[in-house]
C-alpha atoms as a PDB file:
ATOM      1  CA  UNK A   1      -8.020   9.826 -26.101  1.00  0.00           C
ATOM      2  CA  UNK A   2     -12.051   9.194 -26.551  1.00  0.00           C
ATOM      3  CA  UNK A   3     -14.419  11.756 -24.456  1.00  0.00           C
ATOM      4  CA  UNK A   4     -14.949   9.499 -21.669  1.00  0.00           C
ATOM      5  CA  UNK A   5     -11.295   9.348 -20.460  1.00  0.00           C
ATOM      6  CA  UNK A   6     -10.969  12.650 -21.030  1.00  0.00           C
ATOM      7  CA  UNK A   7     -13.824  13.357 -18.538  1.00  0.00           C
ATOM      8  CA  UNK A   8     -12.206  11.040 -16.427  1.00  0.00           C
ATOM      9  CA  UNK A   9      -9.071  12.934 -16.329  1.00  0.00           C
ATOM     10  CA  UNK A  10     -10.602  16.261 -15.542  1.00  0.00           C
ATOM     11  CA  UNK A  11     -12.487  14.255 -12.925  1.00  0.00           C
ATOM     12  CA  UNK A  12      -9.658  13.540 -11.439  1.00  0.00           C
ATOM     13  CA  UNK A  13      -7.905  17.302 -11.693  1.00  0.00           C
ATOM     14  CA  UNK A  14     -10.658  18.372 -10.289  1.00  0.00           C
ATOM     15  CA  UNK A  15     -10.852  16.402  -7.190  1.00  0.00           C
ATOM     16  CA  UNK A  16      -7.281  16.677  -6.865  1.00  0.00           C
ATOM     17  CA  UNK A  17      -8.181  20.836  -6.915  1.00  0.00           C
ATOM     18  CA  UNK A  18     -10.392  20.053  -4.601  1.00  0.00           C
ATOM     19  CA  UNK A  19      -8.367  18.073  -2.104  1.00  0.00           C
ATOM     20  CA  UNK A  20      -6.214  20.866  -2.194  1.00  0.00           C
ATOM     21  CA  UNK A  21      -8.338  23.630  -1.207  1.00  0.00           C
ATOM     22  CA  UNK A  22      -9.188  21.283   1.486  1.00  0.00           C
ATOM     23  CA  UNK A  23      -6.416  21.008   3.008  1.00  0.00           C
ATOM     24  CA  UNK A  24      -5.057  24.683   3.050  1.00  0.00           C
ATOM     25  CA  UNK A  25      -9.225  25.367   4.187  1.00  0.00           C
ATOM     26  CA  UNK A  26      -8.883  22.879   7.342  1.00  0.00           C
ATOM     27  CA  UNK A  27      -5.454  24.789   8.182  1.00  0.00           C
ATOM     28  CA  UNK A  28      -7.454  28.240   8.023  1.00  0.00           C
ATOM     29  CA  UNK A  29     -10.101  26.395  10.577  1.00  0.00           C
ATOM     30  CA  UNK A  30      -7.691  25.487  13.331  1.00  0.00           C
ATOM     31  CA  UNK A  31      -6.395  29.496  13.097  1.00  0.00           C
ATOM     32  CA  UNK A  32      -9.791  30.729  13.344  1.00  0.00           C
ATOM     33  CA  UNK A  33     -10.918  28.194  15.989  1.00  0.00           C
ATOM     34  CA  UNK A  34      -7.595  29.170  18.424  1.00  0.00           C
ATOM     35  CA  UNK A  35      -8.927  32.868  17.379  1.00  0.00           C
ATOM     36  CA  UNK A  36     -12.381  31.979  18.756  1.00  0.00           C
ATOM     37  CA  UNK A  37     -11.105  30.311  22.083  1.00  0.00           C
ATOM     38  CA  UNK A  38      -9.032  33.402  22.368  1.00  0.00           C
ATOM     39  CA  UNK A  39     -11.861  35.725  21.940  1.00  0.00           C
ATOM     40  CA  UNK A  40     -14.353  33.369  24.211  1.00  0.00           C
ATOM     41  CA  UNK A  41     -16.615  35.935  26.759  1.00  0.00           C
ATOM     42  CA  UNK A  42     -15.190  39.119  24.964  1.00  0.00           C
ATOM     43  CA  UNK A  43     -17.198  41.886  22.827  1.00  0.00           C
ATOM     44  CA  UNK A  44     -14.912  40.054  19.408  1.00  0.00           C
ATOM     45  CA  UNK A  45     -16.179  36.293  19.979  1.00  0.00           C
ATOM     46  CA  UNK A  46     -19.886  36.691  18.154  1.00  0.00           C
ATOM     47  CA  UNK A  47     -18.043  38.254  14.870  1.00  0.00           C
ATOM     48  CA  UNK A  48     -14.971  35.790  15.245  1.00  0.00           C
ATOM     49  CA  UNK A  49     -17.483  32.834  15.767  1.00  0.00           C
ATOM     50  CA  UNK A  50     -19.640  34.190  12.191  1.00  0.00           C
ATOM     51  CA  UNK A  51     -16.073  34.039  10.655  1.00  0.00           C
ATOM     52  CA  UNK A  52     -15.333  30.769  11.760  1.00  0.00           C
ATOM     53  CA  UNK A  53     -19.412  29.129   9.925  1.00  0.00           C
ATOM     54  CA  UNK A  54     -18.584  31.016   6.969  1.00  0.00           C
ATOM     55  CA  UNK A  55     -15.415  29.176   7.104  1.00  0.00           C
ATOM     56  CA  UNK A  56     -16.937  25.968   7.774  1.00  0.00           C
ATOM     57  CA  UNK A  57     -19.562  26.252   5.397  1.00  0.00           C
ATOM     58  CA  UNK A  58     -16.694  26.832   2.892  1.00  0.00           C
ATOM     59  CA  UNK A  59     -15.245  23.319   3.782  1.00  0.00           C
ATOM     60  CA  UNK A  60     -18.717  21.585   3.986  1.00  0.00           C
ATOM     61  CA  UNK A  61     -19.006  23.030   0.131  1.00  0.00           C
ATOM     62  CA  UNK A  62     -15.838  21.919  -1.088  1.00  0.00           C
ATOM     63  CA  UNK A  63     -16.686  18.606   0.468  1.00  0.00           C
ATOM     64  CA  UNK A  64     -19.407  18.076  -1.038  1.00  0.00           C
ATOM     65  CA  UNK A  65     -18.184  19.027  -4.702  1.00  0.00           C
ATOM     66  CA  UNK A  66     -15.424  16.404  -4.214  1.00  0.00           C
ATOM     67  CA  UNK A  67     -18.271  14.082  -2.889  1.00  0.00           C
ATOM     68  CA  UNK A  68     -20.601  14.833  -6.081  1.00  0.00           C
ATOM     69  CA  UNK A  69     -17.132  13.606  -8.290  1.00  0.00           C
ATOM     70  CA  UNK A  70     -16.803  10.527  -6.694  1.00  0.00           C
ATOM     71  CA  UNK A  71     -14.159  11.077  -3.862  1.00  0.00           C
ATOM     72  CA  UNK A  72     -15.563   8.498  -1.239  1.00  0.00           C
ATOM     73  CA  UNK A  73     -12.449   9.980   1.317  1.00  0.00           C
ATOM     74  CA  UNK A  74     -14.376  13.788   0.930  1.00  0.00           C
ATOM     75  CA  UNK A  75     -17.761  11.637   1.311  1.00  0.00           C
ATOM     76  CA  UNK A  76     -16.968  10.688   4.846  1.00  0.00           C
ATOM     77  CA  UNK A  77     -14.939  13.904   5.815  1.00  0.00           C
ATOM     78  CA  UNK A  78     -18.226  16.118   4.508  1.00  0.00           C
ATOM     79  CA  UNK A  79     -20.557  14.070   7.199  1.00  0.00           C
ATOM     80  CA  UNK A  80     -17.910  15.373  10.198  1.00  0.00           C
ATOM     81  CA  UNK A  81     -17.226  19.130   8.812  1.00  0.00           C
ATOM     82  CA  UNK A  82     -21.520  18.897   8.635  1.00  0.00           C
ATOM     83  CA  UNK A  83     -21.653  18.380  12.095  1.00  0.00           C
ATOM     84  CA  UNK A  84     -19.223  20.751  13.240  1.00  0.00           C
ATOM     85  CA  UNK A  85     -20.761  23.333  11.534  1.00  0.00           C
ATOM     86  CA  UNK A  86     -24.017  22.923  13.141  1.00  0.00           C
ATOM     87  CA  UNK A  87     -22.405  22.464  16.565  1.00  0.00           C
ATOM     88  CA  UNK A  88     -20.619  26.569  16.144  1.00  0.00           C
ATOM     89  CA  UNK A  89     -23.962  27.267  14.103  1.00  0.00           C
ATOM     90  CA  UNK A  90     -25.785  26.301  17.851  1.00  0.00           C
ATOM     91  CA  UNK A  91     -23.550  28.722  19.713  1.00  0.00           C
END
């Protein structure tokens, strides 16, 4: 194999990584966001909502790793996990 498809193949391992992390990330968000309705108006919701942006800036990294590789699918997804983590990032 020359360099180049190796690179390609890595690429590819590495968005597939990637896409993986994603998906068991995005499962961790709707626990932490049924934690944060649960713990709306009590003295838990501020450190339960500062769990839930670290989360989200989690996913809005891996997105935009996958993004930087060439995954057009984590391109679009990383404009929609931007914006919800500015709307909790508001509260």
């Amino acid at each position: 194999m020359d360099q180049k498809a190796l690179e390609s193949s890595h690429q590819h391992l590495e968005i597939a990584d990637l896409t993986s992390q994603y998906s068991q990330l995005t499962k961790k968000r709707t626990q932490m966001l049924d934690a944060y309705s649960r713990a709306f108006g009590t003295p838990r919701e501020r450190a339960v909502l500062q769990d839930l942006i670290a989360l989200l800036g989690q996913i809005v990294a891996n997105r935009e790793q996958a993004a930087t590789l060439g995954d057009k699918t984590a391109a679009t997804q990383l404009i929609q996990c931007q914006k919800d983590e500015e709307k909790y990032k508001r509260k």
